[in-house]
Protein backbone atom coordinates (compact mmCIF):
# COMPACT_ATOMS: atom_id res chain seq x y z
CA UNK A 1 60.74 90.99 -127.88
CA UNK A 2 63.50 93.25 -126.71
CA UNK A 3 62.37 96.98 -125.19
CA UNK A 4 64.16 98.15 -128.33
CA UNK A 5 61.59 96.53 -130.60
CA UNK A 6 58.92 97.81 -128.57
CA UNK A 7 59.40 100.89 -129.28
CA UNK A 8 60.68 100.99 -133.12
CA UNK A 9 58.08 98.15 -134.28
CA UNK A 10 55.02 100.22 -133.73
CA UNK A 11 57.04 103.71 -134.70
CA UNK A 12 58.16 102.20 -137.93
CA UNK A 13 54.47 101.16 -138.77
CA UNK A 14 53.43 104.33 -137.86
CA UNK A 15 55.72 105.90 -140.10
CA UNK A 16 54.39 103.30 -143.08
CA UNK A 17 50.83 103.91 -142.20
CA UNK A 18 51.65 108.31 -142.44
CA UNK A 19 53.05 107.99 -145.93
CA UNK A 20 50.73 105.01 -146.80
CA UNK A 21 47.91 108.33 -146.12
CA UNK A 22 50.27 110.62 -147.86
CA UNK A 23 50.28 108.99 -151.45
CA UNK A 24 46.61 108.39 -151.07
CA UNK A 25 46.47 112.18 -150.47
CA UNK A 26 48.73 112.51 -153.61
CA UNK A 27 47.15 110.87 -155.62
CA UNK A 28 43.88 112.86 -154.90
CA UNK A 29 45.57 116.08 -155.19
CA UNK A 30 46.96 115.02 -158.84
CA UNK A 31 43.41 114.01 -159.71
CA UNK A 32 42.12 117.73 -158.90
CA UNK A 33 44.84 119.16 -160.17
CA UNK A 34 43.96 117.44 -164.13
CA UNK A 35 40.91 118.88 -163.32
CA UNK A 36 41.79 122.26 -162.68
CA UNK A 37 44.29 122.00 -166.19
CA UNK A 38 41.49 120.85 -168.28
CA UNK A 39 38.84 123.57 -166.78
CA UNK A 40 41.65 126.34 -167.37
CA UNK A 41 42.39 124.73 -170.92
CA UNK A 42 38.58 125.16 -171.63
CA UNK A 43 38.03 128.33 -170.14
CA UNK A 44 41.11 130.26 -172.18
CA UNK A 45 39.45 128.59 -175.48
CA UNK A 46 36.58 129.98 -174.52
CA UNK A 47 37.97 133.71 -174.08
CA UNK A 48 40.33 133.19 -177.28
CA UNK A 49 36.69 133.54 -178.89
CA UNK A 50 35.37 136.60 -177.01
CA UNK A 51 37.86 138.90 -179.35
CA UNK A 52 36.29 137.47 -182.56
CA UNK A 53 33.01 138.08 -181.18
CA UNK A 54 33.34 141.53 -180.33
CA UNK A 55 34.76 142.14 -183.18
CA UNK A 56 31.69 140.89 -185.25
CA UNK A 57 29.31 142.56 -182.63
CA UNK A 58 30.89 145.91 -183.19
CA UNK A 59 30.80 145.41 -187.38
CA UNK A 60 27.39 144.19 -187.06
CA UNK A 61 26.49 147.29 -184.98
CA UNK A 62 28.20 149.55 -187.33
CA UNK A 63 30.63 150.68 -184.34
CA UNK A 64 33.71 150.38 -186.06
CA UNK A 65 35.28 150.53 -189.53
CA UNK A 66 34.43 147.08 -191.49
């Protein structure tokens, strides 16, 4: 092998091996970050209710006008 190939050989598989890591780490991030959506999705259902039920709380409690 020449000196040139040495040297580039090894830094090219270097180079393979760091974005080899970095679309494992993609793909992980993507992963949590469908997790995160769906949690959020759930979580704003969940307070699109909490009007309704205040407003049935406060009827029920004779707090406002029915």
């Amino acid at each position: 092998m020449s000196e040139v190939t040495e040297i580039v050989v090894p830094m090219l598989q270097r180079i393979q091996e760091d974005i080899s890591n970095l679309k494992e780490d993609m793909r992980h991030m993507r992963t949590r970050m469908t997790s995160m959506e769906e949690n959020f999705v759930s979580m704003t259902r969940q307070m699109d209710h909490f009007g309704q039920r205040l407003d049935r709380i406060e009827r029920r409690l004779d707090l406002v006008e029915a």
